[in-house]
N, C-alpha and C. Protein backbone atom coordinates (compact mmCIF):
# COMPACT_ATOMS: atom_id res chain seq x y z
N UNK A 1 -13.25 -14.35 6.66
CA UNK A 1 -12.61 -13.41 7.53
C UNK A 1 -12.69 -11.99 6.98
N UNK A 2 -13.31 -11.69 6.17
CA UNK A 2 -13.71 -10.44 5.70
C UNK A 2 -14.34 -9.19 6.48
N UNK A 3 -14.12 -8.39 6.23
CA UNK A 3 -14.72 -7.17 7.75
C UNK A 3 -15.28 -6.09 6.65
N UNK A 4 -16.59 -5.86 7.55
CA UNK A 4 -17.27 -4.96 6.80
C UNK A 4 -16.51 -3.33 7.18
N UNK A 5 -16.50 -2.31 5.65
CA UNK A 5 -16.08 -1.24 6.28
C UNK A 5 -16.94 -0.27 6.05
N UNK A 6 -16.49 1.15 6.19
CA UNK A 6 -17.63 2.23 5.52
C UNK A 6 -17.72 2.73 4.59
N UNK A 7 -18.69 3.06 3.77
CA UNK A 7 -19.34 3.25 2.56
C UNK A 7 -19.69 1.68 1.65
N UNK A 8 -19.87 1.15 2.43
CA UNK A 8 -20.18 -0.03 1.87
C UNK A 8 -18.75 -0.92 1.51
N UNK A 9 -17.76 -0.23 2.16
CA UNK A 9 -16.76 -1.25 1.49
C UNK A 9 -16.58 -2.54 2.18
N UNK A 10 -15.40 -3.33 1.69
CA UNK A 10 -15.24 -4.78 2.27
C UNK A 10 -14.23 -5.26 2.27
N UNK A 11 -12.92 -5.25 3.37
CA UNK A 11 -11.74 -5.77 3.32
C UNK A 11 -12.08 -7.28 3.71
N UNK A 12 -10.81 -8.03 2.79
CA UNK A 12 -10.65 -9.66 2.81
C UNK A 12 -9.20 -10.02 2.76
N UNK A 13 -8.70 -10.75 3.35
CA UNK A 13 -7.41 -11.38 3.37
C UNK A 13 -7.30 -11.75 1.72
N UNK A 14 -6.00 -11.29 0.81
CA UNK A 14 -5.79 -11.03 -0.41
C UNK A 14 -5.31 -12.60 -0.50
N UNK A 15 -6.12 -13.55 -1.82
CA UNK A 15 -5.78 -14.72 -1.80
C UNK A 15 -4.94 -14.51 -3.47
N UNK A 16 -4.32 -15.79 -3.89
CA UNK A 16 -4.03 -16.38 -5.10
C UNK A 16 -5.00 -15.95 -6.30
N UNK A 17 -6.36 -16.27 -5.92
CA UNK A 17 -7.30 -15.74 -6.65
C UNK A 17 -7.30 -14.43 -7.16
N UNK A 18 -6.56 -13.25 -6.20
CA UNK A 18 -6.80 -11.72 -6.30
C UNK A 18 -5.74 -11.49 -7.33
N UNK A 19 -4.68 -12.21 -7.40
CA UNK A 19 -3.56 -11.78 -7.67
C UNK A 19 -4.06 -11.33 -8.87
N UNK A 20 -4.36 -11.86 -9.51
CA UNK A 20 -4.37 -11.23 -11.25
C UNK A 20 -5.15 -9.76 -11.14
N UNK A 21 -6.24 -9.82 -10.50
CA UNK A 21 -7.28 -8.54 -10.52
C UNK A 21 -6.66 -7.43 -9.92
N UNK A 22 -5.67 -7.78 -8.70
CA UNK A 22 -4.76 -6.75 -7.98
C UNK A 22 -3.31 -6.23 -8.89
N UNK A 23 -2.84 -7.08 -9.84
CA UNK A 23 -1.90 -6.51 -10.68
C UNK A 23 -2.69 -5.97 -11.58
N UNK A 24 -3.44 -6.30 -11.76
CA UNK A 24 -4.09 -5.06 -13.29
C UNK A 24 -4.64 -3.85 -12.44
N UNK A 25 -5.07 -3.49 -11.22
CA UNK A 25 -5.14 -2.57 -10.89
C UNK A 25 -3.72 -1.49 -10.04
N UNK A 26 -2.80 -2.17 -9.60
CA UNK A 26 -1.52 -1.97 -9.87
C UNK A 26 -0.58 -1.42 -10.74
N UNK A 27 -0.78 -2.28 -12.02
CA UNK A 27 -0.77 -1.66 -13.82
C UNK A 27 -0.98 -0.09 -13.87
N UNK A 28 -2.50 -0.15 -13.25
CA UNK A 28 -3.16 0.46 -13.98
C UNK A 28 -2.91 2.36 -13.24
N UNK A 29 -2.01 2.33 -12.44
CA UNK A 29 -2.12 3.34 -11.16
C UNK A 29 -0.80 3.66 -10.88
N UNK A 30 0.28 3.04 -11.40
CA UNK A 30 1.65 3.18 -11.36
C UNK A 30 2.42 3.19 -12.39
N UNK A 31 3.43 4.05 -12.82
CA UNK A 31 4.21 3.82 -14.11
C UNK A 31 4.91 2.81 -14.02
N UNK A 32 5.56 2.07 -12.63
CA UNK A 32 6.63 1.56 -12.55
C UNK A 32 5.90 0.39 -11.50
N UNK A 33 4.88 -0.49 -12.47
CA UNK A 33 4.12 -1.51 -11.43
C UNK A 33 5.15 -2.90 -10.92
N UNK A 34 4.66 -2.97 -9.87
CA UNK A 34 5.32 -4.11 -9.07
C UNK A 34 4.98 -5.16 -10.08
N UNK A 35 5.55 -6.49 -9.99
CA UNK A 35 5.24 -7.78 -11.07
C UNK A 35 4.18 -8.53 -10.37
N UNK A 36 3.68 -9.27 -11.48
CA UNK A 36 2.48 -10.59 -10.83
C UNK A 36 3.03 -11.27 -9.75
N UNK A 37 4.33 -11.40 -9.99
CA UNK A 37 5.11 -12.53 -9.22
C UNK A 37 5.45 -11.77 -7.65
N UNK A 38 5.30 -10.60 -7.67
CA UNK A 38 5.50 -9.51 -5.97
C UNK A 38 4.27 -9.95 -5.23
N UNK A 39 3.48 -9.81 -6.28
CA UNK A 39 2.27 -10.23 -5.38
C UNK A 39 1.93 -11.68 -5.07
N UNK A 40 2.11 -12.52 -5.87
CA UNK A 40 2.17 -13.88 -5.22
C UNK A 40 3.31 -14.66 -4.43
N UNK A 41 4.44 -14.20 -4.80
CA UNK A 41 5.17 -14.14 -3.59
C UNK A 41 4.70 -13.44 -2.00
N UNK A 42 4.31 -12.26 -2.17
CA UNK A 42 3.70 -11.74 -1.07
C UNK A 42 3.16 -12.44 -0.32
N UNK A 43 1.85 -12.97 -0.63
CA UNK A 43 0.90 -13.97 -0.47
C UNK A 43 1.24 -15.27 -0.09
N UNK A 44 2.42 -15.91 -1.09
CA UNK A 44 3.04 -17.26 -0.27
C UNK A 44 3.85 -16.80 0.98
N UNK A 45 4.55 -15.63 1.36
CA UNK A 45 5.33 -15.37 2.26
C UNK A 45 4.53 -15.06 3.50
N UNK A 46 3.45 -15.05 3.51
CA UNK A 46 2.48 -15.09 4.71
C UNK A 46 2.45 -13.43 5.22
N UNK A 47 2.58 -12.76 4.42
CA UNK A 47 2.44 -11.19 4.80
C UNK A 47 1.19 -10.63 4.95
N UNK A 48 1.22 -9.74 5.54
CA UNK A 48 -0.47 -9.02 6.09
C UNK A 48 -0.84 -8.52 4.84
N UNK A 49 -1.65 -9.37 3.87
CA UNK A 49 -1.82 -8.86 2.37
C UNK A 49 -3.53 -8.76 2.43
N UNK A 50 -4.25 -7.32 2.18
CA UNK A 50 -5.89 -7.25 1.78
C UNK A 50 -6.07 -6.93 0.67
N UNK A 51 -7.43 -6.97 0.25
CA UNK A 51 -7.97 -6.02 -0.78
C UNK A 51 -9.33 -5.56 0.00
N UNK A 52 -9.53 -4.39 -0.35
CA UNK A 52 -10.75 -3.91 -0.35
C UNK A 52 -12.18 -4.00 -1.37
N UNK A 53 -13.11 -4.28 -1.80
CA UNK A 53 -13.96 -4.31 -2.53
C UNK A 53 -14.92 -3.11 -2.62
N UNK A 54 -16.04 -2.81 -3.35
CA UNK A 54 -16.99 -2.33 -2.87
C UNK A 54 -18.10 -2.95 -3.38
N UNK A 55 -19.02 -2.92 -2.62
CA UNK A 55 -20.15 -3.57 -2.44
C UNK A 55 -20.41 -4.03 -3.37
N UNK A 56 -20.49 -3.82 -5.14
CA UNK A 56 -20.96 -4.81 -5.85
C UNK A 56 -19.45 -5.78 -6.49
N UNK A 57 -18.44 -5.85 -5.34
CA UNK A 57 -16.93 -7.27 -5.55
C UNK A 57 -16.00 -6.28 -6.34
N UNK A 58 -16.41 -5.20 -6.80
CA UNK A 58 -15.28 -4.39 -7.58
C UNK A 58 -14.26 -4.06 -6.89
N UNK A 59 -13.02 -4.31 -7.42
CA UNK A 59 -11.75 -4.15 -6.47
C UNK A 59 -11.45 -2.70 -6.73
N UNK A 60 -11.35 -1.90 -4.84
CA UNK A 60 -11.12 -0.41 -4.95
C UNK A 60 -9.75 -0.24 -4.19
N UNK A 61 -9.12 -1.26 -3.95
CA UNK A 61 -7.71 -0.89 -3.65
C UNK A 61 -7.35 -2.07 -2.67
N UNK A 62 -5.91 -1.85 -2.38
CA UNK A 62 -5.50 -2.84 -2.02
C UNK A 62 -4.31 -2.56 -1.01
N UNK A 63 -3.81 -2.93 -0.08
CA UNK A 63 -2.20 -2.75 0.71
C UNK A 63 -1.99 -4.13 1.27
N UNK A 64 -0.59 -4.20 1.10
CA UNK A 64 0.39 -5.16 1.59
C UNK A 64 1.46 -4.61 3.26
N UNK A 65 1.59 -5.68 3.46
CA UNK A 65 2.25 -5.23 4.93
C UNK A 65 3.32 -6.31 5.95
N UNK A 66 4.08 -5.99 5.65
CA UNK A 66 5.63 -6.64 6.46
C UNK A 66 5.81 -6.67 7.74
N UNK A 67 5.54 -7.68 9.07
CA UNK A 67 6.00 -6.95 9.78
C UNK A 67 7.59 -7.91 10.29
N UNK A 68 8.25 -7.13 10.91
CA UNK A 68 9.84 -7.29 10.88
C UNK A 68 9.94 -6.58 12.74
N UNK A 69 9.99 -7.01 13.81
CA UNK A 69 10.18 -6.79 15.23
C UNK A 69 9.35 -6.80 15.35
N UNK A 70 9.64 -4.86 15.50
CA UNK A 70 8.19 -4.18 15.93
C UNK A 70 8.04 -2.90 14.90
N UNK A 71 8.58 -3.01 13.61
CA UNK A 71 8.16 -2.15 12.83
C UNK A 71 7.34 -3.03 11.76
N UNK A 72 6.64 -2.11 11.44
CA UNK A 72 5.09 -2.55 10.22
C UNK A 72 6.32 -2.02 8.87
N UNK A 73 6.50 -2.60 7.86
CA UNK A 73 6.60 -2.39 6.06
C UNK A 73 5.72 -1.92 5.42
N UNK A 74 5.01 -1.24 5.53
CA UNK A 74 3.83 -1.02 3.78
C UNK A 74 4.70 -0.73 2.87
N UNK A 75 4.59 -2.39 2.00
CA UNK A 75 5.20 -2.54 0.59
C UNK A 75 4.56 -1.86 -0.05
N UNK A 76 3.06 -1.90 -0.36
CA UNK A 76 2.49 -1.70 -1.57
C UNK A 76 0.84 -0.93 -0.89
N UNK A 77 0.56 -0.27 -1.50
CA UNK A 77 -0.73 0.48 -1.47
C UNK A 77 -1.62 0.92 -2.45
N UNK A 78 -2.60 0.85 -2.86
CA UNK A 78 -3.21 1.69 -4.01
C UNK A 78 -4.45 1.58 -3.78
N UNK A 79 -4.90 2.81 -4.77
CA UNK A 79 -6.45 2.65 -4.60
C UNK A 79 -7.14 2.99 -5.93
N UNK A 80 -8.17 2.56 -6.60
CA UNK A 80 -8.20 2.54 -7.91
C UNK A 80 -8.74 3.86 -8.51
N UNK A 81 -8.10 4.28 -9.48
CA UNK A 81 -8.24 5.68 -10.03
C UNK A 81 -9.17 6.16 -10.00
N UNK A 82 -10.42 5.58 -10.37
CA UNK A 82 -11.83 6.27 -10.65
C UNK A 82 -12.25 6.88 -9.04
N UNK A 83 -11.40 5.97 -7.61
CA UNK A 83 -11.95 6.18 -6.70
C UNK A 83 -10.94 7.35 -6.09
N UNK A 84 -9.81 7.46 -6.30
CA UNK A 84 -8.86 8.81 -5.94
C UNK A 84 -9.54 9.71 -5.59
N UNK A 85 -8.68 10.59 -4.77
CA UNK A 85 -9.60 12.05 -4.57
C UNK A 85 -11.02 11.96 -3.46
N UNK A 86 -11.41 10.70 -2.96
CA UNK A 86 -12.07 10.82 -2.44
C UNK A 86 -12.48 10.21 -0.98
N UNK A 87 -10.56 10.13 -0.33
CA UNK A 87 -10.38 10.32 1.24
C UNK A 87 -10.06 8.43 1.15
N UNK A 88 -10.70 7.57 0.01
CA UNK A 88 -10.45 6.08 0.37
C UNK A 88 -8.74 5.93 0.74
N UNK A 89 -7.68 6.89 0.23
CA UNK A 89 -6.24 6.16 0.89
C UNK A 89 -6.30 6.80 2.33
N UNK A 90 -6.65 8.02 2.53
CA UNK A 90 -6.33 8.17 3.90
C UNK A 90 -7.34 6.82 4.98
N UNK A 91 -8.32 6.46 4.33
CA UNK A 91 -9.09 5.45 5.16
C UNK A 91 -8.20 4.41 5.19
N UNK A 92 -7.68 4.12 4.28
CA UNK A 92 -6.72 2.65 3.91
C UNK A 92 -5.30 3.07 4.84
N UNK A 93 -4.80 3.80 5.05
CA UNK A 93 -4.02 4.47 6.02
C UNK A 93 -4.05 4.65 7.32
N UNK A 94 -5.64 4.36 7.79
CA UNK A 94 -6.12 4.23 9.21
C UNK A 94 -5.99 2.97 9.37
N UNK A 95 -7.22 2.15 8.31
CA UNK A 95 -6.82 0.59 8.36
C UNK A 95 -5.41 -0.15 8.86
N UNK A 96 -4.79 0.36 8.08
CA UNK A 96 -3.19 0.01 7.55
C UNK A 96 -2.36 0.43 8.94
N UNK A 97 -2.53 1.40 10.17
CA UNK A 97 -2.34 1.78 11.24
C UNK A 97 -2.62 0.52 12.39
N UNK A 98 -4.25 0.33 11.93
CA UNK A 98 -4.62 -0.40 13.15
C UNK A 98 -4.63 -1.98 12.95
N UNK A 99 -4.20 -2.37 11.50
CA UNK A 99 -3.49 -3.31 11.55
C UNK A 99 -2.45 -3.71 12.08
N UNK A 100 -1.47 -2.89 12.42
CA UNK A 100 -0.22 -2.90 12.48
C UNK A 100 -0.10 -2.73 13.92
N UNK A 101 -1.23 -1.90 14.69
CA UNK A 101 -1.07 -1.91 16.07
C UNK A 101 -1.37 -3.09 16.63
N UNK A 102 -2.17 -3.77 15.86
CA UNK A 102 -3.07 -5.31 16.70
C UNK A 102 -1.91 -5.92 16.28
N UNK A 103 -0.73 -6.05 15.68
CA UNK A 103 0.08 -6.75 15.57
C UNK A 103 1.64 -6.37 16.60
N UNK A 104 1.12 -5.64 17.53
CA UNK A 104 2.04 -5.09 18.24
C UNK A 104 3.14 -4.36 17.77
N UNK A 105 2.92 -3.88 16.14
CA UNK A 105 3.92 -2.83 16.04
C UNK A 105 4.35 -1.02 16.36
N UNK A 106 5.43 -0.86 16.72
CA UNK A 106 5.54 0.54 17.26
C UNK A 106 5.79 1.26 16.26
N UNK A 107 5.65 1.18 14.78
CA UNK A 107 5.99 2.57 13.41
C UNK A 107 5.54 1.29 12.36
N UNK A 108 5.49 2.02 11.43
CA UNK A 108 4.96 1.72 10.26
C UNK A 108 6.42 2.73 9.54
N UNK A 109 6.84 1.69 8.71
CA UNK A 109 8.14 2.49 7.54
C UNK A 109 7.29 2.43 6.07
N UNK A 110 7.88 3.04 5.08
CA UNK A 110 7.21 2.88 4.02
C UNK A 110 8.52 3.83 2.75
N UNK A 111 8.36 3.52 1.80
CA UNK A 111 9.37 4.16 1.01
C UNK A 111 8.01 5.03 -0.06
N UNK A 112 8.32 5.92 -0.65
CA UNK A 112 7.73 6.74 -1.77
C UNK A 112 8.43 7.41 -2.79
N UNK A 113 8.46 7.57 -4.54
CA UNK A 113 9.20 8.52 -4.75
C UNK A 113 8.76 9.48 -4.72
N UNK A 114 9.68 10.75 -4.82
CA UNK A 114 9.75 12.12 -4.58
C UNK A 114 8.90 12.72 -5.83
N UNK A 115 8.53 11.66 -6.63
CA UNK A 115 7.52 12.23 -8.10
C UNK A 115 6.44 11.91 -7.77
N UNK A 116 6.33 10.96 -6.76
CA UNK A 116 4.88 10.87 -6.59
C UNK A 116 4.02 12.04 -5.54
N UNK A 117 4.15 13.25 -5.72
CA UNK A 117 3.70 14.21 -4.89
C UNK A 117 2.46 14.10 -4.49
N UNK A 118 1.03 13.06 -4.73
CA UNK A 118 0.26 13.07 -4.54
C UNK A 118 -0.19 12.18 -2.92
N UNK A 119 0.46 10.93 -3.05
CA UNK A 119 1.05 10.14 -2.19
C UNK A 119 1.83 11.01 -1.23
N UNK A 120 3.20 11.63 -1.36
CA UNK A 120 3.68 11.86 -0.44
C UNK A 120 2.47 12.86 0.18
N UNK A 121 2.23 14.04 -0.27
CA UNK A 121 1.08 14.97 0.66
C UNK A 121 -0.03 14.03 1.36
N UNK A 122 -0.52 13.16 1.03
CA UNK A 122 -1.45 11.95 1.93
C UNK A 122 -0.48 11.91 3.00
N UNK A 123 0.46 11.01 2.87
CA UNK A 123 1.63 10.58 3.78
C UNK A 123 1.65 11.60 4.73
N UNK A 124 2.09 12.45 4.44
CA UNK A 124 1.98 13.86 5.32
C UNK A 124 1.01 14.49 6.39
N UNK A 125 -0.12 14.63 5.74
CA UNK A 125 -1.06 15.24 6.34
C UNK A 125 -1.53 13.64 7.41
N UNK A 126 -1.42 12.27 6.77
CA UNK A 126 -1.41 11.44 8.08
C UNK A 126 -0.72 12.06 9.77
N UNK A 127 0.66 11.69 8.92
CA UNK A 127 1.84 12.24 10.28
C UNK A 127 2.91 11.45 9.69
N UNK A 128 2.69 10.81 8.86
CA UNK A 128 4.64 10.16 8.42
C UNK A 128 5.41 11.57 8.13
N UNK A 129 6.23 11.14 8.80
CA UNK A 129 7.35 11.93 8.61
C UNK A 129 8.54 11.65 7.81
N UNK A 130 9.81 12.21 7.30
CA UNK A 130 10.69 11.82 6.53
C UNK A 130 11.93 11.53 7.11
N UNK A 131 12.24 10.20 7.02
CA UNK A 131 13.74 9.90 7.77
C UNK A 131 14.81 9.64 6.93
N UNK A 132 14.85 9.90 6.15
CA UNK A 132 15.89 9.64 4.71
C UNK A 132 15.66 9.63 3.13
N UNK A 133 16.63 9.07 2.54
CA UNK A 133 16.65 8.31 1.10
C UNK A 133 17.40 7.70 0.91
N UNK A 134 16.67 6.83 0.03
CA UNK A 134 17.62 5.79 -0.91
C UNK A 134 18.43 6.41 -2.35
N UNK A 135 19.18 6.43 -2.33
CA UNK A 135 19.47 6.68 -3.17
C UNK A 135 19.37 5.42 -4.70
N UNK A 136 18.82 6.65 -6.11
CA UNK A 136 18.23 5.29 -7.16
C UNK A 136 17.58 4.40 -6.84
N UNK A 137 16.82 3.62 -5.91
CA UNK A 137 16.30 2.98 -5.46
C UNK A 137 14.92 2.40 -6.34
N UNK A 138 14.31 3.33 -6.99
CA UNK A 138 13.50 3.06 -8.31
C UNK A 138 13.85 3.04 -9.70
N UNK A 139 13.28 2.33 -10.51
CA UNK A 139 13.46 2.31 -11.87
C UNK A 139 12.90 3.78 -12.28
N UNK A 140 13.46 4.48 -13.34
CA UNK A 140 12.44 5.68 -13.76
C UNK A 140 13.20 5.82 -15.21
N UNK A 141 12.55 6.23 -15.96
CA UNK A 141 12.78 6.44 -17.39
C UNK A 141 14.03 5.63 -18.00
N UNK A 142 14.17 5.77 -19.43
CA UNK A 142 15.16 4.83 -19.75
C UNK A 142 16.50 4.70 -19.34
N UNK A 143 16.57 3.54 -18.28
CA UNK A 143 17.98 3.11 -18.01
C UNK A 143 17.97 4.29 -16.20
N UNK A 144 17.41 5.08 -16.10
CA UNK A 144 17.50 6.30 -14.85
C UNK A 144 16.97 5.40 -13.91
N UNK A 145 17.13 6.05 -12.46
CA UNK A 145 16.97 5.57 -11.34
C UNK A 145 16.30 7.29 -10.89
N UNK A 146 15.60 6.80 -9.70
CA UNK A 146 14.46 8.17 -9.02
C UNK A 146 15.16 7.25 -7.15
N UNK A 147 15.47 8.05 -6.76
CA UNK A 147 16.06 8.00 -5.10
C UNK A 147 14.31 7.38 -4.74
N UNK A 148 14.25 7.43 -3.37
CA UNK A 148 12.85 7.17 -2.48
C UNK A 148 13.20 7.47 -1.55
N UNK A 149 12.14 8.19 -0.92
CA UNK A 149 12.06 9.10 0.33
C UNK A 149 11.64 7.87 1.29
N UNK A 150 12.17 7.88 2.29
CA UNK A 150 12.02 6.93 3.43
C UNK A 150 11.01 7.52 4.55
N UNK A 151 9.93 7.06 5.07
CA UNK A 151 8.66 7.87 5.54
C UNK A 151 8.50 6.98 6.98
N UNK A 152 8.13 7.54 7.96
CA UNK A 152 8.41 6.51 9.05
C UNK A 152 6.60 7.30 9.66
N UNK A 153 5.40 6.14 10.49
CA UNK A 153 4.82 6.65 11.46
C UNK A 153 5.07 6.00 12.71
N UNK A 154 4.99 6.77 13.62
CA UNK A 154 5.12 6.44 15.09
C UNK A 154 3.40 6.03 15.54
N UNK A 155 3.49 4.88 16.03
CA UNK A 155 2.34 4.58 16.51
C UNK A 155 1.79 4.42 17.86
């Protein structure tokens, strides 16, 4: 069930198998990485979970996805460092849209922290907009908590 995308890439329904290769790239892209066990839970919970490849199986990112009515969750997103900077999240952000529409959802929610300024400006220039915070809601330095900005798209 794999779908070819552009620049040679290749989304696949994220199996058991990925899990390990998707937490080390997870690790590797976040100070405050989700556990092995988020992602295989994910995966047993039957959630809209991909990875992307590129053409020679190298994993270039990955998103997870909740849906709950008619709103879409993006738990988790990334895309692997070497490939940053070069438009693959806003593509993964279209993806991640028209997933969510074939699933009959009307918004996509998503949480971010307020340190991650790189992310939120993506977020942005999409069209998410900001509908709140959590307050502490992330782990951040020893024993501290970082709020998360609550990001909503209308679809």
């Amino acid at each position: 069930m794999s779908e070819a995308l552009e620049h040679g890439l290749v989304a696949a329904p994220m199996t058991h198998a990925d899990v390990d290769e998707v937490w080390a790239l997870e690790c590797s892209v976040f100070p405050y990485p989700w556990s092995r066990k988020n992602f295989a839970d994910s995966v047993d919970s039957g959630y809209d979970c991909w990875t992307v490849r590129d053409a020679a199986g190298g994993l270039a990112g990955y998103y997870l996805l909740m849906y709950a009515v008619d709103e879409a969750h993006l738990l988790d997103v990334a895309v692997a460092a070497p490939l940053q900077r070069q438009g693959l999240g806003r593509r993964l952000l279209g993806r991640i849209g028209a997933r969510a529409k074939q699933q009959g959802m009307a918004s996509i929610l998503l949480e971010v922290r307020p340190s991650n300024e790189r992310a939120l400006a993506v977020y942005r220039r999409y069209g998410y907009v900001e509908i709140g915070r959590r307050k502490g809601y992330y782990p951040a330095g020893p024993g501290g908590r970082e709020d998360a900005i609550v990001m909503r798209l209308e679809l």
